[in-house]
Structures are given as C-alpha cells and as structure tokens.
N, C-alpha and C. Protein backbone atom coordinates (compact mmCIF):
# COMPACT_ATOMS: atom_id res chain seq x y z
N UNK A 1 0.84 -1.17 0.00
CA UNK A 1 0.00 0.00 0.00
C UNK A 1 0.89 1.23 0.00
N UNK A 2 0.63 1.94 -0.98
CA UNK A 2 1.02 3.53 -0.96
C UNK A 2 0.62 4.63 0.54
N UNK A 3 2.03 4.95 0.52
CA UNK A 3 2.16 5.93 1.87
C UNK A 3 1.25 7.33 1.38
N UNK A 4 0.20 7.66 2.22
CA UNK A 4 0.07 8.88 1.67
C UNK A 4 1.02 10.16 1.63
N UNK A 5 2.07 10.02 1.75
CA UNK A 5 2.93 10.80 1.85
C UNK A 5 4.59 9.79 2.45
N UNK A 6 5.82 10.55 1.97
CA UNK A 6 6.86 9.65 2.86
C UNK A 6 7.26 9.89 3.89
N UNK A 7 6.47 10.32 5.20
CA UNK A 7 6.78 10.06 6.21
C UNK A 7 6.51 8.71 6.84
N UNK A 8 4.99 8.65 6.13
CA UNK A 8 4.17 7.03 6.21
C UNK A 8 4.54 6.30 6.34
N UNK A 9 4.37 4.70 6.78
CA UNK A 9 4.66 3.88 6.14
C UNK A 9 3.73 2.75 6.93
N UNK A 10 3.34 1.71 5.84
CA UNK A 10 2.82 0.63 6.43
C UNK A 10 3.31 -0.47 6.62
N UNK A 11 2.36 -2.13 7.60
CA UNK A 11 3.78 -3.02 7.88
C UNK A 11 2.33 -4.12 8.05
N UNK A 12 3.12 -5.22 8.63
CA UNK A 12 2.45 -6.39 8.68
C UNK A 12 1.07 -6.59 9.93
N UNK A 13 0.22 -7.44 9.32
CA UNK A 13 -0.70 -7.49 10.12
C UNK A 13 -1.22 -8.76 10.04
N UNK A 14 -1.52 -9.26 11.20
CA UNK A 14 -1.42 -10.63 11.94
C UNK A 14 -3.32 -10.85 12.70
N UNK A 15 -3.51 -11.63 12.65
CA UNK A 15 -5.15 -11.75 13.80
C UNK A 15 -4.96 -12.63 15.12
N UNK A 16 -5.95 -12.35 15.48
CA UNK A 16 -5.96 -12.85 17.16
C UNK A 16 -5.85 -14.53 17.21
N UNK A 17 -5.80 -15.44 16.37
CA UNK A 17 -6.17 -16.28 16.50
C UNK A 17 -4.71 -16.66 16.71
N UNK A 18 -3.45 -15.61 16.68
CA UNK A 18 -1.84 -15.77 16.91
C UNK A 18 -1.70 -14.70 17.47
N UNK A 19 -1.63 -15.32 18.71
CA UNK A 19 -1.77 -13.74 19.52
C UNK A 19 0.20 -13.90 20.07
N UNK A 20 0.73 -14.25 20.14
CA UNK A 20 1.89 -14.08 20.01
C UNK A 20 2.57 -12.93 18.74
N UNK A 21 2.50 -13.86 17.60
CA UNK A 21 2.46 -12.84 16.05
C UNK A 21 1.41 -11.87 16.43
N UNK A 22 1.38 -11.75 16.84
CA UNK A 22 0.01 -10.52 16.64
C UNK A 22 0.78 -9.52 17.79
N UNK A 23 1.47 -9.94 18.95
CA UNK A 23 2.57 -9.09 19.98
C UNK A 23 3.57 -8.48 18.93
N UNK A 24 4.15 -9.33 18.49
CA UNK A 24 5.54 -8.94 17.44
C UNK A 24 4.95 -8.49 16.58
N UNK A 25 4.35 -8.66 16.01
CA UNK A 25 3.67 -7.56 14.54
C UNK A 25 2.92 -5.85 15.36
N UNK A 26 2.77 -5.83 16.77
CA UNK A 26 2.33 -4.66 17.04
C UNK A 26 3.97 -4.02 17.31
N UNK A 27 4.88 -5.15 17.68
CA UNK A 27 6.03 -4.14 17.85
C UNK A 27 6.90 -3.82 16.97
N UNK A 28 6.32 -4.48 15.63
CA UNK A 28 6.94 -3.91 14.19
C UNK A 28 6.77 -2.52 14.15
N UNK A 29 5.09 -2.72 14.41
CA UNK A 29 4.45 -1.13 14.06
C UNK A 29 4.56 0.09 14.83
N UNK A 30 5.26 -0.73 16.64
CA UNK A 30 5.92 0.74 17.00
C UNK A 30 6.76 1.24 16.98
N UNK A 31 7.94 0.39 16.30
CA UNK A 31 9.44 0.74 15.59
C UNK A 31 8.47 1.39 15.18
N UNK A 32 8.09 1.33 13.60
CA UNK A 32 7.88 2.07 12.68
C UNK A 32 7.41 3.35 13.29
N UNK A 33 6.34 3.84 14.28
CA UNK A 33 6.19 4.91 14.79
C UNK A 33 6.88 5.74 14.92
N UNK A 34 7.83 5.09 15.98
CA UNK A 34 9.19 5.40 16.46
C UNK A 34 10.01 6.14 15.57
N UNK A 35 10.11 5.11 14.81
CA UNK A 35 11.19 5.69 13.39
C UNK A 35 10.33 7.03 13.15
N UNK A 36 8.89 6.99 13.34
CA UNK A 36 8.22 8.10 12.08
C UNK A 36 8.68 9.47 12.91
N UNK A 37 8.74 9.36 14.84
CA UNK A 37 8.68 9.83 15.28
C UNK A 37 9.94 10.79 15.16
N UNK A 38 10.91 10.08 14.91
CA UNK A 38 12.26 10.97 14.54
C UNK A 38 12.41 11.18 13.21
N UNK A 39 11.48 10.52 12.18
CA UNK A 39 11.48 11.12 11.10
C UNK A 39 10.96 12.92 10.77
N UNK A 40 9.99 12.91 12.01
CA UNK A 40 9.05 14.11 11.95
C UNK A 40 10.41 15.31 12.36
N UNK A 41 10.71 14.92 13.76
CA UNK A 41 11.62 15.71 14.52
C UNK A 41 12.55 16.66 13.13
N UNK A 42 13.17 15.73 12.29
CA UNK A 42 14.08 15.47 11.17
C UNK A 42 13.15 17.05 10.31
N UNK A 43 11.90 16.25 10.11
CA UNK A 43 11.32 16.79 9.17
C UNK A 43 10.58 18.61 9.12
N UNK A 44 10.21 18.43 10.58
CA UNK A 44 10.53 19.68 11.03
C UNK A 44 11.24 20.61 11.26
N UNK A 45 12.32 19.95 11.71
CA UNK A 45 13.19 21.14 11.65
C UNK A 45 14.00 21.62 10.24
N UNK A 46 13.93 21.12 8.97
CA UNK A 46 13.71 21.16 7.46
C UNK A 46 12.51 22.11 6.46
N UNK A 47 11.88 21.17 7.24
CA UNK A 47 10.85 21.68 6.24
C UNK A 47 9.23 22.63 7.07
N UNK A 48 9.39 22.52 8.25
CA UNK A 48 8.54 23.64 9.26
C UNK A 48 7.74 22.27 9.33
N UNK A 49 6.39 23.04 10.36
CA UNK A 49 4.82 22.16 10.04
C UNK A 49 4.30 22.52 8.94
N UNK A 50 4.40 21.70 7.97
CA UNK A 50 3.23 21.37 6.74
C UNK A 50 2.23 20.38 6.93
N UNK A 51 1.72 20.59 5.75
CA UNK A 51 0.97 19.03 6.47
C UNK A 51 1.46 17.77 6.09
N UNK A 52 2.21 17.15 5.50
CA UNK A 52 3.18 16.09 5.87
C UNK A 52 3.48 16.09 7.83
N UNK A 53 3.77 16.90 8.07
CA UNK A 53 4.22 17.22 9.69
C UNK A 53 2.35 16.77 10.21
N UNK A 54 1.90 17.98 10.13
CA UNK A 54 0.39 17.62 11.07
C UNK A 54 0.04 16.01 10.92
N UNK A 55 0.08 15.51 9.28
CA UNK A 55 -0.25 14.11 8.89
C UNK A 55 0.61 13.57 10.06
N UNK A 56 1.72 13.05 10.01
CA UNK A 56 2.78 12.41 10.74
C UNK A 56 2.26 12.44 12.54
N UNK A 57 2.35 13.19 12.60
CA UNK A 57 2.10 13.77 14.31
C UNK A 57 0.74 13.08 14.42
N UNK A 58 -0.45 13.68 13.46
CA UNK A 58 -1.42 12.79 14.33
C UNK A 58 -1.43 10.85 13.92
N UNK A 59 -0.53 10.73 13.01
CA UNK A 59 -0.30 9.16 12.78
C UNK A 59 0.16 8.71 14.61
N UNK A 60 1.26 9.40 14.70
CA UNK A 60 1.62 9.05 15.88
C UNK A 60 0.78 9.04 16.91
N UNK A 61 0.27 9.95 17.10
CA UNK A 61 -0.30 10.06 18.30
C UNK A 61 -1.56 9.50 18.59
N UNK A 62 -2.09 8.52 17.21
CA UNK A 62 -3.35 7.57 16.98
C UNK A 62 -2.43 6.38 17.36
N UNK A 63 -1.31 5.96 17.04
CA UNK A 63 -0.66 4.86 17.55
C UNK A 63 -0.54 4.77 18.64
N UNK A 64 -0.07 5.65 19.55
CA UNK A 64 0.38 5.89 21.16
C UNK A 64 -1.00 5.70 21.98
N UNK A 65 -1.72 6.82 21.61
CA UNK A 65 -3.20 7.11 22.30
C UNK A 65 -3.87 5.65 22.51
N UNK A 66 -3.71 4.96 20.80
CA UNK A 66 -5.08 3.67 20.85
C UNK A 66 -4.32 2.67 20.99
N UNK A 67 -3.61 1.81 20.21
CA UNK A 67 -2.84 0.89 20.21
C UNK A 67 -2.00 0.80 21.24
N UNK A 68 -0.79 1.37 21.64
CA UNK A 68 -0.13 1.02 22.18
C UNK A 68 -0.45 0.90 23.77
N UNK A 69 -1.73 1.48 24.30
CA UNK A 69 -2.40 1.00 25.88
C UNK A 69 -3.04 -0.60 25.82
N UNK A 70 -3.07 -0.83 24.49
CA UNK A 70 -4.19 -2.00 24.52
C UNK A 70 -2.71 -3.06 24.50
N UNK A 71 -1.88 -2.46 23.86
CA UNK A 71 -0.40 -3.56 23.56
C UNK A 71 -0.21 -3.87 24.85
N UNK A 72 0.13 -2.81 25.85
CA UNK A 72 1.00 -2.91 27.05
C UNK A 72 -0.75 -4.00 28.12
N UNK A 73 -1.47 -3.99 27.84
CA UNK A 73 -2.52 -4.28 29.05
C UNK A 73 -2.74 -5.95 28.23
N UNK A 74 -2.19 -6.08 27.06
CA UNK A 74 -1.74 -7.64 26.68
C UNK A 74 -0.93 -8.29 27.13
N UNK A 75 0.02 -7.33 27.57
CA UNK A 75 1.48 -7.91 28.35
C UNK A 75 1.40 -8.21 29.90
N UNK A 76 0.69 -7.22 30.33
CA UNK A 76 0.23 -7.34 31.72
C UNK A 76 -0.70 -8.42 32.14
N UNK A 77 -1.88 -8.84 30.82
CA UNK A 77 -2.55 -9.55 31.27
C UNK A 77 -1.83 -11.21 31.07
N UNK A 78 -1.39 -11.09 30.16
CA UNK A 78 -0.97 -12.15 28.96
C UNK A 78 0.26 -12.59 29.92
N UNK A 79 1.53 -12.10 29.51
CA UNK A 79 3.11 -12.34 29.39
C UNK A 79 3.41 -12.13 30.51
N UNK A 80 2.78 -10.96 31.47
CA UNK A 80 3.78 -10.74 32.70
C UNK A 80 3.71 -11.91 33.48
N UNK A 81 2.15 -12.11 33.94
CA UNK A 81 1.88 -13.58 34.99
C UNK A 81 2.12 -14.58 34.15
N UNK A 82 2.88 -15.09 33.34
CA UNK A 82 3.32 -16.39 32.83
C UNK A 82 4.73 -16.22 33.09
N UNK A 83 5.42 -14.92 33.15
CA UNK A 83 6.87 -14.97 33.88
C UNK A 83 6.83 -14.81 35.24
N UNK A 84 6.37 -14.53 35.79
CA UNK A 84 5.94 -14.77 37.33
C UNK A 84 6.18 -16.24 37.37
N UNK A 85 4.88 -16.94 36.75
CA UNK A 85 4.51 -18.31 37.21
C UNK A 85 6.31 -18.88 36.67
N UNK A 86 6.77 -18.67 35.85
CA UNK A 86 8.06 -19.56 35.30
C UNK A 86 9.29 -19.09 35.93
N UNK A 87 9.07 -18.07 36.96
CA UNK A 87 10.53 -17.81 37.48
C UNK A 87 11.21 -16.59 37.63
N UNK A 88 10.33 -15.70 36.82
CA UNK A 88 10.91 -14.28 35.78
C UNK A 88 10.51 -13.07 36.51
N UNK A 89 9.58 -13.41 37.81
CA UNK A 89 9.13 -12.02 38.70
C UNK A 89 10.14 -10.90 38.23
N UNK A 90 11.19 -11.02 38.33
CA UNK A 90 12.35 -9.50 37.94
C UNK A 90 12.15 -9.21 36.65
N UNK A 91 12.01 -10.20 35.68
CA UNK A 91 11.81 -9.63 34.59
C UNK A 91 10.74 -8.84 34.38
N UNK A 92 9.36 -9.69 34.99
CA UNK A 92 8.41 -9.07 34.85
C UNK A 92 8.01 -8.05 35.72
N UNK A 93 8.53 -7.58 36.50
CA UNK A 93 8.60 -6.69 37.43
C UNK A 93 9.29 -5.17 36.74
N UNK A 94 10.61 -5.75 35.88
CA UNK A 94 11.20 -4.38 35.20
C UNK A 94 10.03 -4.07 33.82
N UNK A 95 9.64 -4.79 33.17
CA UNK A 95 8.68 -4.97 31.73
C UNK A 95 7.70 -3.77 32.28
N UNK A 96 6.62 -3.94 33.88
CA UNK A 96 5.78 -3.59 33.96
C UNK A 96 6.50 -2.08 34.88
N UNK A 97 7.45 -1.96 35.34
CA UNK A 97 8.13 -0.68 35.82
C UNK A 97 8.35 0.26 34.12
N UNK A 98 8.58 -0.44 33.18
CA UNK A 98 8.65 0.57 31.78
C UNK A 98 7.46 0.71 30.82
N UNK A 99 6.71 -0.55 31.24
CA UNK A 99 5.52 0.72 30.87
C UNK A 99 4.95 1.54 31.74
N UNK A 100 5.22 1.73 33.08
CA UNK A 100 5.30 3.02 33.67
C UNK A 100 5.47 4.05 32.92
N UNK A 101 6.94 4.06 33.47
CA UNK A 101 7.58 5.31 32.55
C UNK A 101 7.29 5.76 31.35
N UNK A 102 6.90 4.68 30.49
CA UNK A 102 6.42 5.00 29.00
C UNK A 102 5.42 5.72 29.06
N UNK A 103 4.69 5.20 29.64
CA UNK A 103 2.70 6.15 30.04
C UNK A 103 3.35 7.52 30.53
N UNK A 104 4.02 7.64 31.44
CA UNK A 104 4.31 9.07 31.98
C UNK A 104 5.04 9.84 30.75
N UNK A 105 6.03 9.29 30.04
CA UNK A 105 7.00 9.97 28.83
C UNK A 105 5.85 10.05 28.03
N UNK A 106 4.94 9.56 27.60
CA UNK A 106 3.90 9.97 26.43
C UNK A 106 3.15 10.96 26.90
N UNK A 107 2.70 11.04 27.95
CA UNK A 107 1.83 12.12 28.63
C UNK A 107 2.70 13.22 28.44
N UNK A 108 3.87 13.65 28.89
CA UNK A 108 4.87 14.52 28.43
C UNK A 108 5.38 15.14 27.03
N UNK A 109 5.41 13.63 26.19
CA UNK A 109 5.53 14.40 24.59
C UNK A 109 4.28 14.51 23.82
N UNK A 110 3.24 13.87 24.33
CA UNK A 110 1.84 14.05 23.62
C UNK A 110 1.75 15.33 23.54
N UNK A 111 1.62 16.57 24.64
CA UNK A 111 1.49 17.69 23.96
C UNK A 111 2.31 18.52 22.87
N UNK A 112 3.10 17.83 22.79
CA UNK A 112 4.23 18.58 21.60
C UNK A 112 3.31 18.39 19.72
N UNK A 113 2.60 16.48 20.04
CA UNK A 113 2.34 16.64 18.80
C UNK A 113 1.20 17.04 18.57
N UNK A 114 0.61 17.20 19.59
CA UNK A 114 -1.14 17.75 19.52
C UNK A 114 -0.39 19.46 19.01
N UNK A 115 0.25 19.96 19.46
CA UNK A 115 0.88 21.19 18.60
C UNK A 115 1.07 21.46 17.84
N UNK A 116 1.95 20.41 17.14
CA UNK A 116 2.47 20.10 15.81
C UNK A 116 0.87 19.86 14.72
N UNK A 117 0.14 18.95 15.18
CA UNK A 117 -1.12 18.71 14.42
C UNK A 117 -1.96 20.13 14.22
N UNK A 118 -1.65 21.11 15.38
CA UNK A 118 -2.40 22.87 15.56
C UNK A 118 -1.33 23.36 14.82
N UNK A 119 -0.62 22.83 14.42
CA UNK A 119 0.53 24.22 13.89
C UNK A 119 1.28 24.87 14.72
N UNK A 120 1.16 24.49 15.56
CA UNK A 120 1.47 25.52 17.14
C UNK A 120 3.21 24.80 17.51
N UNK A 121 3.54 24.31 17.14
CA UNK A 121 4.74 23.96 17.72
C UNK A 121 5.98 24.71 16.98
N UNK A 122 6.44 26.06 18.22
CA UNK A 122 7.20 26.55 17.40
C UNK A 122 8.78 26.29 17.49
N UNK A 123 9.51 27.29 16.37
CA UNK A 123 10.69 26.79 16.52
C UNK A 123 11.76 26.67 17.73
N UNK A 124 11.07 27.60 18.37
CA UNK A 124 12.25 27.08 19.95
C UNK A 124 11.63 26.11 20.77
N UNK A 125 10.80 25.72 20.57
CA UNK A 125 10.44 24.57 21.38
C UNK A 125 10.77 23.03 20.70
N UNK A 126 11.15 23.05 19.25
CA UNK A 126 11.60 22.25 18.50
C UNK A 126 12.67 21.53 19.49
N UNK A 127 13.78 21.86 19.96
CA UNK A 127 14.62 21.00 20.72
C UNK A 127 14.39 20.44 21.72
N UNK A 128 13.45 20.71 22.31
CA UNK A 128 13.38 20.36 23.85
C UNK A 128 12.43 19.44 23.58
N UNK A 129 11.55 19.04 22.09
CA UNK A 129 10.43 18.61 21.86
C UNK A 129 11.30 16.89 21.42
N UNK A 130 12.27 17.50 20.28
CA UNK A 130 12.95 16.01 19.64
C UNK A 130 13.59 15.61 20.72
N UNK A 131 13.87 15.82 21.60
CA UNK A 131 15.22 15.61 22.91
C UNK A 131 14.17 14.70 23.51
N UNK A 132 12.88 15.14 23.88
CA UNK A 132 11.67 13.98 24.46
C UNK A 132 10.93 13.25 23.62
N UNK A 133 11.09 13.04 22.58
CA UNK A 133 11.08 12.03 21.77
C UNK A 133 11.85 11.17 21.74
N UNK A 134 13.56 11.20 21.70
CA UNK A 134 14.28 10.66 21.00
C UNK A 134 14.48 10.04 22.54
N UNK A 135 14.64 10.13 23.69
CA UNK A 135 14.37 9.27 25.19
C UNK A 135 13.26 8.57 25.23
N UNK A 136 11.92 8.91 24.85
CA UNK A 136 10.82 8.02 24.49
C UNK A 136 11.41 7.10 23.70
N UNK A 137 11.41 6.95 22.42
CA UNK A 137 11.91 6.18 21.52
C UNK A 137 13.46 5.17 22.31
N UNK A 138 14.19 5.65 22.76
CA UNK A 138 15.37 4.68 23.01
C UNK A 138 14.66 3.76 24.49
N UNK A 139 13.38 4.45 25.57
CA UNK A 139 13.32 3.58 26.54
C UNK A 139 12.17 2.52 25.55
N UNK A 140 11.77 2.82 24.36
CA UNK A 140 10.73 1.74 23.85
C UNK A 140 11.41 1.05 23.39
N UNK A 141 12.52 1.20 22.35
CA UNK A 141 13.17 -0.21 21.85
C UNK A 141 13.65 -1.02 22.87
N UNK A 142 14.55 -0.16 23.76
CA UNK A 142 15.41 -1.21 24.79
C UNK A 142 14.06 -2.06 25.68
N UNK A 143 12.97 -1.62 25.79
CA UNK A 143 11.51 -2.84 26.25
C UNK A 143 11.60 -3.67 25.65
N UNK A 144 11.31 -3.42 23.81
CA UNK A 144 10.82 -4.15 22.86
C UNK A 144 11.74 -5.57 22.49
N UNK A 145 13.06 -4.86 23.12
CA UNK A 145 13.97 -5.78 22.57
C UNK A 145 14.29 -6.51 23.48
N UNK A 146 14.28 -6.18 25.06
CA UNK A 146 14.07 -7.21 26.07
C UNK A 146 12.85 -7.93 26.25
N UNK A 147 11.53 -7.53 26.10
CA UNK A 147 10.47 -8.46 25.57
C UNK A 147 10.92 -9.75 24.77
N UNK A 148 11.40 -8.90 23.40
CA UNK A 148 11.75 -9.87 22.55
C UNK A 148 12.33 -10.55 22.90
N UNK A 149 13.82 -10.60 23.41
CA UNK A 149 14.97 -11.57 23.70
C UNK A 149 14.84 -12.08 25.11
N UNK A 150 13.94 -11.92 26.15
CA UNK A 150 13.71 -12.50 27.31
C UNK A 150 12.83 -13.20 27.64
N UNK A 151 11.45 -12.28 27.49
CA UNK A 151 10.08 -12.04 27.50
C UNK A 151 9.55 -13.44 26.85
N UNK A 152 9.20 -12.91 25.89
CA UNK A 152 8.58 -13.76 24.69
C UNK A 152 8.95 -15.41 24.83
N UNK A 153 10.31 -15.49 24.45
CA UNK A 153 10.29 -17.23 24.24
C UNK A 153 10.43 -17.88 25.72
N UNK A 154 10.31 -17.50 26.99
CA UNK A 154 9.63 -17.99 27.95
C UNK A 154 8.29 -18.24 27.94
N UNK A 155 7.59 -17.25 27.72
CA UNK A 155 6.30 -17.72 27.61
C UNK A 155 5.59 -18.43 26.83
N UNK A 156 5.99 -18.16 25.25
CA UNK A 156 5.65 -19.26 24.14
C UNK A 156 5.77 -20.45 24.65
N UNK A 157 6.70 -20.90 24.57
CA UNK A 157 6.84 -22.14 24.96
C UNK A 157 6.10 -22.80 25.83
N UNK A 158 5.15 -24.05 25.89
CA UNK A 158 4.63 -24.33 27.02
C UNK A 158 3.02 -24.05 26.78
N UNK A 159 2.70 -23.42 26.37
CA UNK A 159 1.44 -22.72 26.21
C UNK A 159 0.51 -23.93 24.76
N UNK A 160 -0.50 -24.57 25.55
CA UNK A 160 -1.80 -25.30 24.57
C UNK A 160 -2.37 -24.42 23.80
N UNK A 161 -2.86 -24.83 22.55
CA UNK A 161 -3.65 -23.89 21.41
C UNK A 161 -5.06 -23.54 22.45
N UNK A 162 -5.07 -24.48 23.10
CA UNK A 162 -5.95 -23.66 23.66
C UNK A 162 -5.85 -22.42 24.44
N UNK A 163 -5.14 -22.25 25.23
CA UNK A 163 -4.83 -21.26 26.21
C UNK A 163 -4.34 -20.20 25.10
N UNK A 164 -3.82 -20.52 23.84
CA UNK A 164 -3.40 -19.44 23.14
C UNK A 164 -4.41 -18.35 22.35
N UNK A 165 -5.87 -19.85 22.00
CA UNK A 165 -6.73 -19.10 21.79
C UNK A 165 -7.55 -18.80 22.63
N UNK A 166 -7.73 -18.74 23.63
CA UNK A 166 -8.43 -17.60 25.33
C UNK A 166 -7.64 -16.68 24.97
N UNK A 167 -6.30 -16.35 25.11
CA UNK A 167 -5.30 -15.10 24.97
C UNK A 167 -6.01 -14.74 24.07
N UNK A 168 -6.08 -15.00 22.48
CA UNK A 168 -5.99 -14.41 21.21
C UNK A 168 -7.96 -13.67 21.52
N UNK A 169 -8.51 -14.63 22.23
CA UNK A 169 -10.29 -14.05 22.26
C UNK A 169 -10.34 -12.79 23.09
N UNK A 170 -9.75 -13.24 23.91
CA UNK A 170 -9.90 -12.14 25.49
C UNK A 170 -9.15 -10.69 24.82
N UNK A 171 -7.89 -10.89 24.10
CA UNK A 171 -7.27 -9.80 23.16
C UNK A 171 -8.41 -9.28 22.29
N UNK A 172 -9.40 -9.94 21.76
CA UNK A 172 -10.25 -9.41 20.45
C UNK A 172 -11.38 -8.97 21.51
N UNK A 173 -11.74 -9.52 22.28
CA UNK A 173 -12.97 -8.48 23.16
C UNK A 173 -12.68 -7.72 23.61
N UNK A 174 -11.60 -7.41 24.43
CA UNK A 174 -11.03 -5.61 24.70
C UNK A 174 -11.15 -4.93 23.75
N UNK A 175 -11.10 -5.29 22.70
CA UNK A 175 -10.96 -4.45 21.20
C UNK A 175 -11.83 -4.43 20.85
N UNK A 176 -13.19 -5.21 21.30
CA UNK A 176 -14.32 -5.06 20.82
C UNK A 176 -14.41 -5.59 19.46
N UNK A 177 -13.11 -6.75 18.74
CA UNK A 177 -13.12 -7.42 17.63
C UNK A 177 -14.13 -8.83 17.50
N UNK A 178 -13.97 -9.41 16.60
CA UNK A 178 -14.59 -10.85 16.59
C UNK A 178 -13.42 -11.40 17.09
N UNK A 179 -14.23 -12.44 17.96
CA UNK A 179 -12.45 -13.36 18.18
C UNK A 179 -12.24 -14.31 17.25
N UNK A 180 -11.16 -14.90 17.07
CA UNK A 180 -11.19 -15.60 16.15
C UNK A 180 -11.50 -17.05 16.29
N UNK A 181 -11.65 -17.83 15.22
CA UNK A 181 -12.74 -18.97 15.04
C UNK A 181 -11.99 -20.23 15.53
C-alpha cells in the first residue's frame, strides 16, 4: 500500500487467532512509529509544520493514544503472569516498571504533537520537543527488545492452542473485535 505521503509507512498485520504474532507484529508497528517519530523531529526542523508534519504527528499520536495502551494491558494480562509463574518475577517486574515510565513519557511528549497537528509547535520549542522524543523512543526499543529476547520465548513455549486461543479471544474483546474462530 502507498504511503500517503513519505513520512508514512505501512507493515504487517497478523489476527488474534496468533496472539503471540500478533505481539511482534504490534512491535513492528511501534518501531515504525518510532522511526516516524524521529522522522518528523528530522522533518521539522527542514521543512517547518506542513501538512506532511500535522499528517505524521497525528499518525503518531493515533498509535500511542489507541494501540499502544491496549499492547501494554496484553502484556500485563498475557506475558507478565506467565513470567511470574516460570521464574521471571524481575523480569516481569522491570517490563511492567517501563511501561510506567512509557505512560508518563507519552503524557509529556503528547502535547508537543497535539501542537504540531495545531501548527502551534514553534521553533524554539523544537529542541526540547525532539530531545523527548528521541528518550521516548530509546526507553521503547530497549523494552521491545528485552520483551523480545527474554520475554517472549519464555512464555511461548509451554502454552496449549488452547490457552493461546483464550489469549488471542480475550485480546479481540477488549478491542471489541470478533475473536477468532
């Protein structure tokens, strides 16, 4: 699919009935945020707010706002108490201490792009704006990537299609989706 513009970009998409793939395919899509997020920073300070910029900003901030509370309350419900039960309390203890911080760092840069989407974000506030981005962005990968490399293949493992599809249903009714069949 064509980006409406190249800040855009789209990525893979997975259903509940793999609710694992369906974890890793949401954290494709918050790299990609991520990335868009310092793409904007980039792009702003270049080319001002246009609307490429407003576009971008509210991409983001539809990712952060909707998606990414429903990601983290998968992990909590899902992944954290299965590292508990296997041994991993510290792990899962630091996982759920960063999405702390993450919720508090978004509350902090959210108003920059609700600005950016008004036009309102001006040029001296430009630094102090990418500077809390670009700390957002480095405490999300270093999660994503301890998820990934810690997280994750503890819990896979071990887990009946059944219990995977309760995860994958209970994931689609928060969302108010169909669960899958």
């Amino acid at each position: 699919m064509n980006s409406p513009h190249p800040l855009l970009h789209t990525g893979p998409s997975v259903g509940f009935d793999q609710p694992f793939e369906m974890l890793a395919a949401c954290h494709a899509r918050m790299e990609r945020s991520l990335d868009l997020l310092g793409r904007l920073g980039r792009h702003l300070h270049a080319q001002g707010c246009d609307a490429q910029a407003r576009s971008a900003a509210a991409d983001v901030l539809r990712y952060f706002d909707i998606a990414a509370p429903l990601h983290h309350q998968d992990e909590e419900l899902h992944v954290l108490p299965l590292l508990r039960e296997r041994g991993k309390a510290g792990l899962a203890a630091r996982l759920r201490a960063d999405h702390q911080v993450m919720e508090h760092d978004w509350a902090r840069l959210r108003p920059d792009l609700l600005a950016v989407v008004d036009s309102g974000l001006d040029a001296q506030a430009l630094p102090a704006a990418v500077a809390r981005w670009r700390q957002f962005a480095a405490l999300y990968r270093r999660h994503l990537a301890a998820e990934e490399a810690m997280a994750f293949p503890v819990v896979t493992g071990g887990l009946t299609p059944l219990q995977q599809q309760a995860m994958g249903n209970e994931m689609a009714a928060r969302r108010g989706a169909t669960p899958p069949r």
